[in-house]
PDB file of N, CA and C in Angstrom:
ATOM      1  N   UNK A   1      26.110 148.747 190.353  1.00  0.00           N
ATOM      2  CA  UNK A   1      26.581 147.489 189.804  1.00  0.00           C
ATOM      3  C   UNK A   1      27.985 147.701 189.252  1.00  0.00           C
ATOM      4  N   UNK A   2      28.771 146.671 189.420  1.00  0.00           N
ATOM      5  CA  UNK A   2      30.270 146.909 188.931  1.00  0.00           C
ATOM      6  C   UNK A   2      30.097 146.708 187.616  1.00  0.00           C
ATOM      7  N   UNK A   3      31.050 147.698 186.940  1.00  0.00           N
ATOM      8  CA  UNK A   3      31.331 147.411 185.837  1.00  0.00           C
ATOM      9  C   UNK A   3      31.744 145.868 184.765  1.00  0.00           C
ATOM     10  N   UNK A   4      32.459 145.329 185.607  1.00  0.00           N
ATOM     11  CA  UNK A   4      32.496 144.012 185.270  1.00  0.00           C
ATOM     12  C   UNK A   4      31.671 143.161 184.809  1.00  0.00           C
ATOM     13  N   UNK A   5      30.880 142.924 186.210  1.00  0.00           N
ATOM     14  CA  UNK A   5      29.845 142.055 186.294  1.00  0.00           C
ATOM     15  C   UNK A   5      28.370 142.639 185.412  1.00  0.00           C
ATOM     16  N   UNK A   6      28.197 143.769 185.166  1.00  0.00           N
ATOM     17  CA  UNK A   6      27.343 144.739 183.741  1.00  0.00           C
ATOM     18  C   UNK A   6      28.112 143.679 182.095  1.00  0.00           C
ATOM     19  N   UNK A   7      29.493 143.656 182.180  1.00  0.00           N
ATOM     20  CA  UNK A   7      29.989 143.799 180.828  1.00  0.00           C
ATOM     21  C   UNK A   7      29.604 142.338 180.613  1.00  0.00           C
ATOM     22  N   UNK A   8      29.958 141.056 181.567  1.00  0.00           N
ATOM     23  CA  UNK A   8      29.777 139.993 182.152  1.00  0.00           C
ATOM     24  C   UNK A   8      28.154 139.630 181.637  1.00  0.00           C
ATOM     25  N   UNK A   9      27.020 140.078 182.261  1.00  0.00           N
ATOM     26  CA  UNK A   9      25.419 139.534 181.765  1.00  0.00           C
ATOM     27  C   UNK A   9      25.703 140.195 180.301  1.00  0.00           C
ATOM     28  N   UNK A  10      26.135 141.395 179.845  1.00  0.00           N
ATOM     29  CA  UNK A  10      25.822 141.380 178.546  1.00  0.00           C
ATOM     30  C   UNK A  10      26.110 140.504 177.695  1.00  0.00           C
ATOM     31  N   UNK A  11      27.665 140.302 177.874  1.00  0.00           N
ATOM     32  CA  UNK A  11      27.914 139.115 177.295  1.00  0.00           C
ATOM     33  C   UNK A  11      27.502 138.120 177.128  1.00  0.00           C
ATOM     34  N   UNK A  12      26.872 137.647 178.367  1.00  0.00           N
ATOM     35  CA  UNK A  12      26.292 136.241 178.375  1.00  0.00           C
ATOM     36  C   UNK A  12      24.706 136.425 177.679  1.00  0.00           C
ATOM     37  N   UNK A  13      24.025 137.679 177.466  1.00  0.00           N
ATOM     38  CA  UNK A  13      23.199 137.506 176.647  1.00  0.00           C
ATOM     39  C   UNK A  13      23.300 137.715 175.299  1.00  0.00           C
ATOM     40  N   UNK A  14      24.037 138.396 174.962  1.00  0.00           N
ATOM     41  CA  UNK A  14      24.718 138.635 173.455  1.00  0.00           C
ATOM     42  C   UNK A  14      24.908 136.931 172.598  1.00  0.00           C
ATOM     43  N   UNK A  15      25.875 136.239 173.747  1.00  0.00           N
ATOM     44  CA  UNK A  15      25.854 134.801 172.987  1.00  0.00           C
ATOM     45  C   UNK A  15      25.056 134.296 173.166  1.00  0.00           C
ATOM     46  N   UNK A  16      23.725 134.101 174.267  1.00  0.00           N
ATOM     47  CA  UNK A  16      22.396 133.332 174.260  1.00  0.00           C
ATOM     48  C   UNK A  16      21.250 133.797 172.820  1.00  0.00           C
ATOM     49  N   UNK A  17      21.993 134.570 172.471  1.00  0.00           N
ATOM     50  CA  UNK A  17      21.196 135.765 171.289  1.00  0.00           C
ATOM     51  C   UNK A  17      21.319 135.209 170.079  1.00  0.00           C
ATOM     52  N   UNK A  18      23.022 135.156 169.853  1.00  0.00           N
ATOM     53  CA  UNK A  18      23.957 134.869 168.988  1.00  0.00           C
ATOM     54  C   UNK A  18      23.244 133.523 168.405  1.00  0.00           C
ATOM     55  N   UNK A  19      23.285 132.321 169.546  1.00  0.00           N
ATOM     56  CA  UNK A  19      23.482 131.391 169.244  1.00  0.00           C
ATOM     57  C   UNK A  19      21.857 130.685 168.976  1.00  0.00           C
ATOM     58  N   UNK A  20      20.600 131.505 169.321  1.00  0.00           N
ATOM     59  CA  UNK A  20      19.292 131.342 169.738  1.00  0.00           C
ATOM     60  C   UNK A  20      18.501 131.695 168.140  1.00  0.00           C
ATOM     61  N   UNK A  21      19.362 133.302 168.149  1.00  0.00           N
ATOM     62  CA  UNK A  21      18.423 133.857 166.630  1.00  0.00           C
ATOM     63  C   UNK A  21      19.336 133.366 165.586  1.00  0.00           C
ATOM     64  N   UNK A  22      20.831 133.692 165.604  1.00  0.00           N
ATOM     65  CA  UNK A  22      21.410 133.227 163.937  1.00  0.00           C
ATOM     66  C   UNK A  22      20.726 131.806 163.311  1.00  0.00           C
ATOM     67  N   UNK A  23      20.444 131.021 163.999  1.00  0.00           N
ATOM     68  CA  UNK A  23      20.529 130.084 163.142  1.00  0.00           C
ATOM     69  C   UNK A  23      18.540 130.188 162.131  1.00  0.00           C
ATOM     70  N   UNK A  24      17.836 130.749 163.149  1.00  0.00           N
ATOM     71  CA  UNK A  24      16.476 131.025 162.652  1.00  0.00           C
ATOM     72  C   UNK A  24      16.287 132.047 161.570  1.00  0.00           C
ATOM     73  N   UNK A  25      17.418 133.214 161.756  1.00  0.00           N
ATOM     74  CA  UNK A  25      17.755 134.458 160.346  1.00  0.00           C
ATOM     75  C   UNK A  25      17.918 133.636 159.694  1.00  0.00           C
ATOM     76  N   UNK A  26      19.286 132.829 159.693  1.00  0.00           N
ATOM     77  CA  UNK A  26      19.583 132.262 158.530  1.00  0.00           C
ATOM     78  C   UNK A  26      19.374 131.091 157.511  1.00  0.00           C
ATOM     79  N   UNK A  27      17.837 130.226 158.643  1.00  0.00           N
ATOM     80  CA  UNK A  27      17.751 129.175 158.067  1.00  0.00           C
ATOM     81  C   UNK A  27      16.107 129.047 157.676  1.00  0.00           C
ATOM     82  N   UNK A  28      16.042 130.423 157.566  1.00  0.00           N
ATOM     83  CA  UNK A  28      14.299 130.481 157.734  1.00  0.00           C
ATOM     84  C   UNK A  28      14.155 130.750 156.256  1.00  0.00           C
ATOM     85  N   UNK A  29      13.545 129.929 155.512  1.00  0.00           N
ATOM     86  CA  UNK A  29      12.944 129.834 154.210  1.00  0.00           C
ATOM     87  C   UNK A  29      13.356 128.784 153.308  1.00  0.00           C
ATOM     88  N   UNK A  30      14.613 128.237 154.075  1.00  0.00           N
ATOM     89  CA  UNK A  30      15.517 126.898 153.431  1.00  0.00           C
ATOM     90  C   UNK A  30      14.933 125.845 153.711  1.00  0.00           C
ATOM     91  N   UNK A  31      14.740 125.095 152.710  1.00  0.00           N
ATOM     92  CA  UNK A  31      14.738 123.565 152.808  1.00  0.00           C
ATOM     93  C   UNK A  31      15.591 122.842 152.707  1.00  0.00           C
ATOM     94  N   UNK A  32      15.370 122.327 153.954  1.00  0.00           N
ATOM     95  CA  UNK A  32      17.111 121.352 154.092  1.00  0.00           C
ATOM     96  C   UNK A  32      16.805 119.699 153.560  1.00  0.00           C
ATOM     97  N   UNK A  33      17.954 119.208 153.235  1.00  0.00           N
ATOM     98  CA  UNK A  33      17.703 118.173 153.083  1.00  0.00           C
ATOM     99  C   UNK A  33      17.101 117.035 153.956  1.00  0.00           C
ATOM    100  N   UNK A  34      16.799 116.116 153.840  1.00  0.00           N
ATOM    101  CA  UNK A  34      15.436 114.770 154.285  1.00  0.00           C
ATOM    102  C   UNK A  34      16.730 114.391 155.771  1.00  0.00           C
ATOM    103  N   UNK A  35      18.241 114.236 154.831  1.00  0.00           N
ATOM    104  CA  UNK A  35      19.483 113.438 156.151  1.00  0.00           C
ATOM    105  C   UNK A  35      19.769 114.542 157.128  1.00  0.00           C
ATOM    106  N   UNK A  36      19.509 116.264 157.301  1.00  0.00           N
ATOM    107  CA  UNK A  36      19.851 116.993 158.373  1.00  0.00           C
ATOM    108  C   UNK A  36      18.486 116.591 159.015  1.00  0.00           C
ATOM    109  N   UNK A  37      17.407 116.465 158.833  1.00  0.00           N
ATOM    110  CA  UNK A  37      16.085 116.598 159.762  1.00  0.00           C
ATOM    111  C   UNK A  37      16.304 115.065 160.598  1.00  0.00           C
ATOM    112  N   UNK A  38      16.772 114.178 159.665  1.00  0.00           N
ATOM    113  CA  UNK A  38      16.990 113.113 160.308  1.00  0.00           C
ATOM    114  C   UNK A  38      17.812 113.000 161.832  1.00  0.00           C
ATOM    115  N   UNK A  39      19.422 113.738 161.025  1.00  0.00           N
ATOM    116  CA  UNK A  39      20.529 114.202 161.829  1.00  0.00           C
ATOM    117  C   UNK A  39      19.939 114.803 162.895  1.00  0.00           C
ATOM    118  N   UNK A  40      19.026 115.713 162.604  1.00  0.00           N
ATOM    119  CA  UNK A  40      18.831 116.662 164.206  1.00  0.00           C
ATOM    120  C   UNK A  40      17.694 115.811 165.047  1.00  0.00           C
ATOM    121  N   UNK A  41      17.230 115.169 164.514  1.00  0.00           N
ATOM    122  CA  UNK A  41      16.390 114.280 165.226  1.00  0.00           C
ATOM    123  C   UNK A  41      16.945 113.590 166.555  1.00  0.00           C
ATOM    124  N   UNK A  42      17.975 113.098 166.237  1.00  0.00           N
ATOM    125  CA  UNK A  42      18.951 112.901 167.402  1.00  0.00           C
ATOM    126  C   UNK A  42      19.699 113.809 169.053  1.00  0.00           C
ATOM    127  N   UNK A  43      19.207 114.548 168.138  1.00  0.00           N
ATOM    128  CA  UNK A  43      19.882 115.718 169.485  1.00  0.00           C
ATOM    129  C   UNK A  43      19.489 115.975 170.703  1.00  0.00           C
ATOM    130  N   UNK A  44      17.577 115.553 170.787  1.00  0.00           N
ATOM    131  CA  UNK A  44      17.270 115.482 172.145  1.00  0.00           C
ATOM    132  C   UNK A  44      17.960 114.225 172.838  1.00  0.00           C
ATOM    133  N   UNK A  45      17.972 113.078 172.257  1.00  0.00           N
ATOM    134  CA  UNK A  45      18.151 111.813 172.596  1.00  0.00           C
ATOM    135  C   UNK A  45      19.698 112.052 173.231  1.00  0.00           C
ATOM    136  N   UNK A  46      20.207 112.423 172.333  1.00  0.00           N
ATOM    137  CA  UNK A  46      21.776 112.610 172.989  1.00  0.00           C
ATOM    138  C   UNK A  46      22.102 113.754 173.613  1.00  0.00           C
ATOM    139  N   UNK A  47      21.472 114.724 174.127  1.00  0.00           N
ATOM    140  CA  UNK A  47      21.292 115.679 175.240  1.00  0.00           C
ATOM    141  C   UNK A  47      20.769 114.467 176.596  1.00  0.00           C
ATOM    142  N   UNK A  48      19.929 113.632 176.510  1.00  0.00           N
ATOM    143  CA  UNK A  48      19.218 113.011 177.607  1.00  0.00           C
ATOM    144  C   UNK A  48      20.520 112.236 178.110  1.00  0.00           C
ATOM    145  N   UNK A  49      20.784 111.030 176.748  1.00  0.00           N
ATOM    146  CA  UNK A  49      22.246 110.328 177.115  1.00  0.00           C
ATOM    147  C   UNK A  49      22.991 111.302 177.777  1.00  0.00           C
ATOM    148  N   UNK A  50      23.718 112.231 177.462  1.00  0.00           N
ATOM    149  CA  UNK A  50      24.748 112.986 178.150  1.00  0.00           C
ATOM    150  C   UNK A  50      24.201 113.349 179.497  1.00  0.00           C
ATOM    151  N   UNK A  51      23.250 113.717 179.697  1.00  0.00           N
ATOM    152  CA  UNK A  51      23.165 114.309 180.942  1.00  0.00           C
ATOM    153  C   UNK A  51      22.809 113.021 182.493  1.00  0.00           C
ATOM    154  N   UNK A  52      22.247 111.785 181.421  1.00  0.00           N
ATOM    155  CA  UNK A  52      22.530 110.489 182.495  1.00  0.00           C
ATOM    156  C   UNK A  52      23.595 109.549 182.411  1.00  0.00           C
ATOM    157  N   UNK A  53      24.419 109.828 181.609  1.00  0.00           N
ATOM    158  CA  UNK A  53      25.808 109.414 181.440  1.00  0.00           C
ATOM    159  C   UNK A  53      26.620 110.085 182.715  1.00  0.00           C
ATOM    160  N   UNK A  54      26.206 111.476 182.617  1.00  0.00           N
ATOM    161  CA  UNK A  54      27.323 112.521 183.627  1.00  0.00           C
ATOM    162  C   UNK A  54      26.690 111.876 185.250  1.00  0.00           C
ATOM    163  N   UNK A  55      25.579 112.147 185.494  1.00  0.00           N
ATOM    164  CA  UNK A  55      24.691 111.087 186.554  1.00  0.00           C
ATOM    165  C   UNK A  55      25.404 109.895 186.988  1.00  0.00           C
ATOM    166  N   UNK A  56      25.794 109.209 185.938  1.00  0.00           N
ATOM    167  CA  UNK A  56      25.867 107.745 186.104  1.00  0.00           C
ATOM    168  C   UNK A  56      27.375 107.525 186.571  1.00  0.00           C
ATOM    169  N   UNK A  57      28.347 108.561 186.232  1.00  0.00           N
ATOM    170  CA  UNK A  57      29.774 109.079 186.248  1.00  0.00           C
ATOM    171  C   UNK A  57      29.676 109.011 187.639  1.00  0.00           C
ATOM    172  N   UNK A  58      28.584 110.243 188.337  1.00  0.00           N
ATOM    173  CA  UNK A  58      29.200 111.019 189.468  1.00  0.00           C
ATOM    174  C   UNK A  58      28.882 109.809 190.789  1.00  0.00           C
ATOM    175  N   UNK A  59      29.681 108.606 190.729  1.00  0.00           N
ATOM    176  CA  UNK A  59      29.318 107.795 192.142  1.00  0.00           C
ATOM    177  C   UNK A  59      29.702 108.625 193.149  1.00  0.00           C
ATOM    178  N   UNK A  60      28.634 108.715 194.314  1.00  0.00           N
ATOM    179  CA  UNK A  60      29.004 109.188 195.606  1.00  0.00           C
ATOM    180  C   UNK A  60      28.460 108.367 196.859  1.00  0.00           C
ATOM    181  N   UNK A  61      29.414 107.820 197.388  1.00  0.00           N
ATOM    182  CA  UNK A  61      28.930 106.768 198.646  1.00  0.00           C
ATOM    183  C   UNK A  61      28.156 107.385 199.528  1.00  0.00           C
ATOM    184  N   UNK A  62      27.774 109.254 199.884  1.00  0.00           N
ATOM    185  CA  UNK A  62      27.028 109.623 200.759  1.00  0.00           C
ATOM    186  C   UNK A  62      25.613 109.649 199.661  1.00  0.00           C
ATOM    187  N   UNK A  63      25.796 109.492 198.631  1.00  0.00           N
ATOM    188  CA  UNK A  63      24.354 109.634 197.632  1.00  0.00           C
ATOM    189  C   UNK A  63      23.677 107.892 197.444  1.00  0.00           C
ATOM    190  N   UNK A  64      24.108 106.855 198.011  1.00  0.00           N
ATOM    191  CA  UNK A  64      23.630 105.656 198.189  1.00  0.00           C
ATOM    192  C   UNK A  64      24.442 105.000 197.169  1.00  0.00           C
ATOM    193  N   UNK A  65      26.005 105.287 196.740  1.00  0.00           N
ATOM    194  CA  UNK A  65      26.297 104.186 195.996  1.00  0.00           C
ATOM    195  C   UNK A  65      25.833 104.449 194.378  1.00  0.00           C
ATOM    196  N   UNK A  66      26.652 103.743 193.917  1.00  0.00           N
ATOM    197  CA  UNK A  66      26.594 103.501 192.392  1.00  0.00           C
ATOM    198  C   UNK A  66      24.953 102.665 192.287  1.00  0.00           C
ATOM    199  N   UNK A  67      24.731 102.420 193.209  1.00  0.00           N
ATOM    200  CA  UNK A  67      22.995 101.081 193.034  1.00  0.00           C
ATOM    201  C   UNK A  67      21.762 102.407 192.800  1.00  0.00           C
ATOM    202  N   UNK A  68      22.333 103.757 193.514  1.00  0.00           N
ATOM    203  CA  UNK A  68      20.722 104.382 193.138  1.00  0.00           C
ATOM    204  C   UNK A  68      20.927 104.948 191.737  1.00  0.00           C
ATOM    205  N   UNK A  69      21.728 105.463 191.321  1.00  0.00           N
ATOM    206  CA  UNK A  69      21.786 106.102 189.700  1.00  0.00           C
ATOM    207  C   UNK A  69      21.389 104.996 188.730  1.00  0.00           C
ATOM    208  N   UNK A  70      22.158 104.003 188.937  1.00  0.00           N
ATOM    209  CA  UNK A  70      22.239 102.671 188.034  1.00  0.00           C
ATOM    210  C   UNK A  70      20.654 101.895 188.091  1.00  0.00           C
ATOM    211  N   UNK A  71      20.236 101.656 188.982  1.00  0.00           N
ATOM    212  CA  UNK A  71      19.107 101.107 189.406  1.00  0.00           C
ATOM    213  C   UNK A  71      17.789 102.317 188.815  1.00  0.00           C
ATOM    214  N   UNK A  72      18.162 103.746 188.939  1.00  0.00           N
ATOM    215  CA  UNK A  72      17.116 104.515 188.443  1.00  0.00           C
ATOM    216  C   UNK A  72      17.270 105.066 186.893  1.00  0.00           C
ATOM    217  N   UNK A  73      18.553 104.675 186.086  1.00  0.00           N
ATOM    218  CA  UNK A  73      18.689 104.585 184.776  1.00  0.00           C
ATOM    219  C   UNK A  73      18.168 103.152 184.116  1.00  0.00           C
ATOM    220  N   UNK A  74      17.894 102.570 185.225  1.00  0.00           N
ATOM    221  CA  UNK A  74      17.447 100.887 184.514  1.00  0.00           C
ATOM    222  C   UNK A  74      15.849 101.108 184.512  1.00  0.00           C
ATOM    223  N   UNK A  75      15.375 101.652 185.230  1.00  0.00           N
ATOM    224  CA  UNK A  75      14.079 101.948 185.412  1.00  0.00           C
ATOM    225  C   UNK A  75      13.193 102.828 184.645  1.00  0.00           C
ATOM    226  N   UNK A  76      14.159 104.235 184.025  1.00  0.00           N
ATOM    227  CA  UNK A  76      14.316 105.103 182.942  1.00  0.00           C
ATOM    228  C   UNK A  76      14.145 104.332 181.954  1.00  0.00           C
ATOM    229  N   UNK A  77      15.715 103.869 181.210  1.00  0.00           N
ATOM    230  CA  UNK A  77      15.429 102.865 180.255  1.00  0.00           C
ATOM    231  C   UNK A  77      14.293 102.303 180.124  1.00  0.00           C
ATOM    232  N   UNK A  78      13.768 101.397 181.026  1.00  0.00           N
ATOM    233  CA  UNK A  78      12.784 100.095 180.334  1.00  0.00           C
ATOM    234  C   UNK A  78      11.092 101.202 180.053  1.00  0.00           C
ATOM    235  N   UNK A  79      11.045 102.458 181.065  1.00  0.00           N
ATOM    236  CA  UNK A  79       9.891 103.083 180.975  1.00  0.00           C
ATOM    237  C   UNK A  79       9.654 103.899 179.402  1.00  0.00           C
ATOM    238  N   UNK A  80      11.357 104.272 179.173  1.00  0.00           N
ATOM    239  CA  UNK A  80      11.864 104.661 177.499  1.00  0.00           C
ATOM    240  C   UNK A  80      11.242 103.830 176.607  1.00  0.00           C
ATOM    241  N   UNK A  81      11.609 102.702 176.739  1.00  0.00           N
ATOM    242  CA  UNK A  81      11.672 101.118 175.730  1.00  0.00           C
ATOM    243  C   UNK A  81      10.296 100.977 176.035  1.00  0.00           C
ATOM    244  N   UNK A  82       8.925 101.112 176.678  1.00  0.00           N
ATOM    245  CA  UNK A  82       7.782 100.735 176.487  1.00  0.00           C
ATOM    246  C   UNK A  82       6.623 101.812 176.277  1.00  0.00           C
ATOM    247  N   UNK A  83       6.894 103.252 176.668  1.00  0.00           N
ATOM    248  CA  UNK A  83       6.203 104.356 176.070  1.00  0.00           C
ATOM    249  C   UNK A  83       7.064 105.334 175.395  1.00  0.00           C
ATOM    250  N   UNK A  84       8.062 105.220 175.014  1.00  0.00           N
ATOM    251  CA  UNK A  84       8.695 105.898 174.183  1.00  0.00           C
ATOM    252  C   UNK A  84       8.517 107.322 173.959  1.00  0.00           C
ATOM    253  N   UNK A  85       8.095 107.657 175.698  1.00  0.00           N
ATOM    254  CA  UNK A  85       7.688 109.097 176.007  1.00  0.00           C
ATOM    255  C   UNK A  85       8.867 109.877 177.028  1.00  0.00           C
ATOM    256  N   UNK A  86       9.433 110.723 176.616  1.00  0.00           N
ATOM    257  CA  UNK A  86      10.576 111.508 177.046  1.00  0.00           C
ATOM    258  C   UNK A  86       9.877 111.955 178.941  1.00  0.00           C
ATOM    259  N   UNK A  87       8.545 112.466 178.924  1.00  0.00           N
ATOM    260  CA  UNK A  87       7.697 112.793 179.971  1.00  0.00           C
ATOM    261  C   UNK A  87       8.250 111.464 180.513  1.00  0.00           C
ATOM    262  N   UNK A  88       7.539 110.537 180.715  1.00  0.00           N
ATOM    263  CA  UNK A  88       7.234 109.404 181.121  1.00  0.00           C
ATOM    264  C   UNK A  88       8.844 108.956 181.898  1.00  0.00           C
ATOM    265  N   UNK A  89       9.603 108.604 181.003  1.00  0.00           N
ATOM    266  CA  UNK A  89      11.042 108.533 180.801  1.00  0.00           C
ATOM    267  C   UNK A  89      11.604 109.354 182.472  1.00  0.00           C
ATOM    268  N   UNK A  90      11.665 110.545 181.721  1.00  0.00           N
ATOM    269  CA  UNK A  90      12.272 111.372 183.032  1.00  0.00           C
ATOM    270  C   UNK A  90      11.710 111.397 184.359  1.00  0.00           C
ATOM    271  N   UNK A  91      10.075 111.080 184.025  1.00  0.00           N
ATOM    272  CA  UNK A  91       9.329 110.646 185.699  1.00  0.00           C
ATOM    273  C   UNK A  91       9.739 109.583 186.281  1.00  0.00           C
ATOM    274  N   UNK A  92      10.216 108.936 185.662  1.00  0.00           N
ATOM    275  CA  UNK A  92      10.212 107.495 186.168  1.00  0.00           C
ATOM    276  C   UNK A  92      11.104 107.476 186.734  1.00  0.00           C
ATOM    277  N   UNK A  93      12.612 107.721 185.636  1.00  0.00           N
ATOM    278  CA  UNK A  93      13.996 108.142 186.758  1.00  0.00           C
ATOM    279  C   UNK A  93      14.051 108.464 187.594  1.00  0.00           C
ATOM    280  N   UNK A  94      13.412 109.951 187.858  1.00  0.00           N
ATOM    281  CA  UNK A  94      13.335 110.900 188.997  1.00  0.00           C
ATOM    282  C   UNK A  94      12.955 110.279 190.559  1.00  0.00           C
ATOM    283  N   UNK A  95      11.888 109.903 189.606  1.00  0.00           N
ATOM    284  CA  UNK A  95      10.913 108.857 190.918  1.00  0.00           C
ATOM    285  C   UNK A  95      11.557 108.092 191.537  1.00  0.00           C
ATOM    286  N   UNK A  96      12.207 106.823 190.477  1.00  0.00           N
ATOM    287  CA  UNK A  96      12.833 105.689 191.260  1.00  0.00           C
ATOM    288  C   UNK A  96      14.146 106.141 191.937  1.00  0.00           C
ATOM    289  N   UNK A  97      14.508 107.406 191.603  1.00  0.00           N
ATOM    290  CA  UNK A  97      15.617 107.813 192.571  1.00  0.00           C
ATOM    291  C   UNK A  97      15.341 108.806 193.337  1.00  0.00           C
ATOM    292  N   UNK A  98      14.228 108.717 193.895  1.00  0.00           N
ATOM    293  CA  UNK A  98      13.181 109.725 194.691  1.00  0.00           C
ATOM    294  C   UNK A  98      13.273 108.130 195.906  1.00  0.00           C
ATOM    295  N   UNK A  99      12.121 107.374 195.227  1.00  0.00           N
ATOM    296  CA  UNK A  99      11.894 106.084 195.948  1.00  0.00           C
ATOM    297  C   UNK A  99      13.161 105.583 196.662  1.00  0.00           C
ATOM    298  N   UNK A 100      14.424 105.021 196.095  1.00  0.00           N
ATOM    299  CA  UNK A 100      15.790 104.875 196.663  1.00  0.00           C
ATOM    300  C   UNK A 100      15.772 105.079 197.681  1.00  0.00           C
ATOM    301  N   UNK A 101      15.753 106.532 197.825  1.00  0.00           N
ATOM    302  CA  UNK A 101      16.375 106.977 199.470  1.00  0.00           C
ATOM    303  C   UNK A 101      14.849 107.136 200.206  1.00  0.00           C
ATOM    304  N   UNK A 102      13.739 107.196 199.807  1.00  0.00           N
ATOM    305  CA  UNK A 102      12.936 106.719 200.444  1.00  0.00           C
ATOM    306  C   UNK A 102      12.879 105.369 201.423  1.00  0.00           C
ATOM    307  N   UNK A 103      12.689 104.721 200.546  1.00  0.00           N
ATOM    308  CA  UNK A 103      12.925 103.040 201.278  1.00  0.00           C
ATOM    309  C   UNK A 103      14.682 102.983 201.133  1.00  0.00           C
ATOM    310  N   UNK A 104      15.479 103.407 201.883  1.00  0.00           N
ATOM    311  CA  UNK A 104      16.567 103.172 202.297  1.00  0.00           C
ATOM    312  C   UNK A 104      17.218 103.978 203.529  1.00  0.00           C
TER     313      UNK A 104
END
């Protein structure tokens, strides 16, 4: 193995390490206040936004057009808005942009 590419995975596990355990050393026995639990409450939600935002960005006319992302974030959404289940949520997307190029 080249040297490089050795110094390269260490690195990249050193910061998966870094960034995985510090915060559990350092936050393990603290009680945080009622507004951070709140605050982090948010973070899956806006991990999901971002990653169907970037989706919703990438139009490609050989991927069926701006109608299959848009059409399978509308479908997401309303499955969001009536079981308010992240599972549920992401099946549904998947699906209806599974279905898309099915029936198309």
């Amino acid at each position: 193995m080249m040297p490089s590419l050795l110094i390269t995975i260490l690195a990249c596990a050193l910061v998966t390490l870094v960034i995985r355990a510090l915060p559990i050393v350092f936050l393990a026995g603290i009680r945080l206040p009622g507004f951070v639990y709140a605050w982090l409450s948010f973070v899956p939600s806006g991990i999901m936004v971002a990653l169907v935002a970037l989706e919703l960005v990438k139009l490609s006319v050989r991927d069926g057009g701006a109608l299959a992302p848009i059409s399978s974030a509308a479908l997401a959404a309303l499955a969001a808005i009536m079981t308010k289940s992240l599972f549920t949520t992401a099946l549904v997307g998947v699906g209806g942009y599974l279905l898309w190029f099915v029936f198309t």
